[in-house]
Protein backbone atom coordinates (compact mmCIF):
# COMPACT_ATOMS: atom_id res chain seq x y z
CA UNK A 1 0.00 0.00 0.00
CA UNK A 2 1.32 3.53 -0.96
CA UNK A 3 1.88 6.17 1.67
CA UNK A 4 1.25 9.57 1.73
CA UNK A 5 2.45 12.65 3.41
CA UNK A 6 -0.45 15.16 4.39
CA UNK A 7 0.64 18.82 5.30
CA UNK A 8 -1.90 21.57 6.63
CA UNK A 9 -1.91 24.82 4.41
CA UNK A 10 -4.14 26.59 5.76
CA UNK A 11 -5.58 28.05 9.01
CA UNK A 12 -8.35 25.94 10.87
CA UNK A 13 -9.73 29.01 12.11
CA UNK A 14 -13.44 29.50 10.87
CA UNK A 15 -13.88 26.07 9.59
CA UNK A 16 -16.65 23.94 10.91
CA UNK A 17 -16.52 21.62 14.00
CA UNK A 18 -16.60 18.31 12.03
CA UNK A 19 -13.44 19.62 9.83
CA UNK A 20 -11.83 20.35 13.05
CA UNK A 21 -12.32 17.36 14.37
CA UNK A 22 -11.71 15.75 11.02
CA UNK A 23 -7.84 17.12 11.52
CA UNK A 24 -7.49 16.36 14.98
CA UNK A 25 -8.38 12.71 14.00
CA UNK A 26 -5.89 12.77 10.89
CA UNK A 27 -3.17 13.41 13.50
CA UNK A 28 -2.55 17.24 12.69
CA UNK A 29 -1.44 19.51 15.21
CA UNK A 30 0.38 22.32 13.42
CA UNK A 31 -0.08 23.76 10.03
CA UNK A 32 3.39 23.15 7.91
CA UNK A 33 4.11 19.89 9.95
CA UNK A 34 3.90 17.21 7.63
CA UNK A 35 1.72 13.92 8.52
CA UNK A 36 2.50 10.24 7.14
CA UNK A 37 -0.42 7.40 6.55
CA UNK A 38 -1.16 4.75 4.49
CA UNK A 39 -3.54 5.99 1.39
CA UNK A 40 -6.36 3.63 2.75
CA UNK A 41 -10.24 4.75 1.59
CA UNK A 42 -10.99 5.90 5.11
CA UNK A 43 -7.89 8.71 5.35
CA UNK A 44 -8.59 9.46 1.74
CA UNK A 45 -11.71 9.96 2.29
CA UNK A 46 -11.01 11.99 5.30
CA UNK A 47 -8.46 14.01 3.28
CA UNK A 48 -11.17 14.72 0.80
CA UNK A 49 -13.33 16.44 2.92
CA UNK A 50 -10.38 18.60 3.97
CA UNK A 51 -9.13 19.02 0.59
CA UNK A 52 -9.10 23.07 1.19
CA UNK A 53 -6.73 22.90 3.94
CA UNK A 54 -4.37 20.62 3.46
CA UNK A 55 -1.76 19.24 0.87
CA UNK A 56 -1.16 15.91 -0.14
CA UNK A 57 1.83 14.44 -1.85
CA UNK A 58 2.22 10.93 -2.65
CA UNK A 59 5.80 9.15 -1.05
C-alpha cells in the first residue's frame, strides 16, 4: 500500500466543527508539519473532505 504525506496549508480558524475534528483525527497539530499514513479509503476519504486545507503528496 502507498503512503502519503499530508501537510496543513491553511488556518483551521473558521472552519466547521466536524473539519476540526476531522484534523485532529488525521493526527494534525500544526499547520506546515507534515503527517504520514497509508492511502487507505478511510484517510482518503477523510483528506477529501479537507481538501481546502491541506496538501497531499504521494511518497
Amino acid at each position: 500500500m502507498t503512503k502519503i504525506r499530508i501537510t496543513q496549508i491553511k488556518s483551521k480558524i473558521g472552519s466547521t466543527k466536524r473539519q476540526k475534528n476531522t484534523l485532529e483525527a488525521l493526527g494534525i497539530k500544526k499547520m506546515n508539519n507534515p503527517i504520514e499514513h497509508e492511502a487507505t479509503p478511510q484517510i482518503l476519504g477523510m483528506v477529501e473532505k479537507l481538501r481546502h486545507l491541506v496538501k497531499v503528496e504521494e511518497i
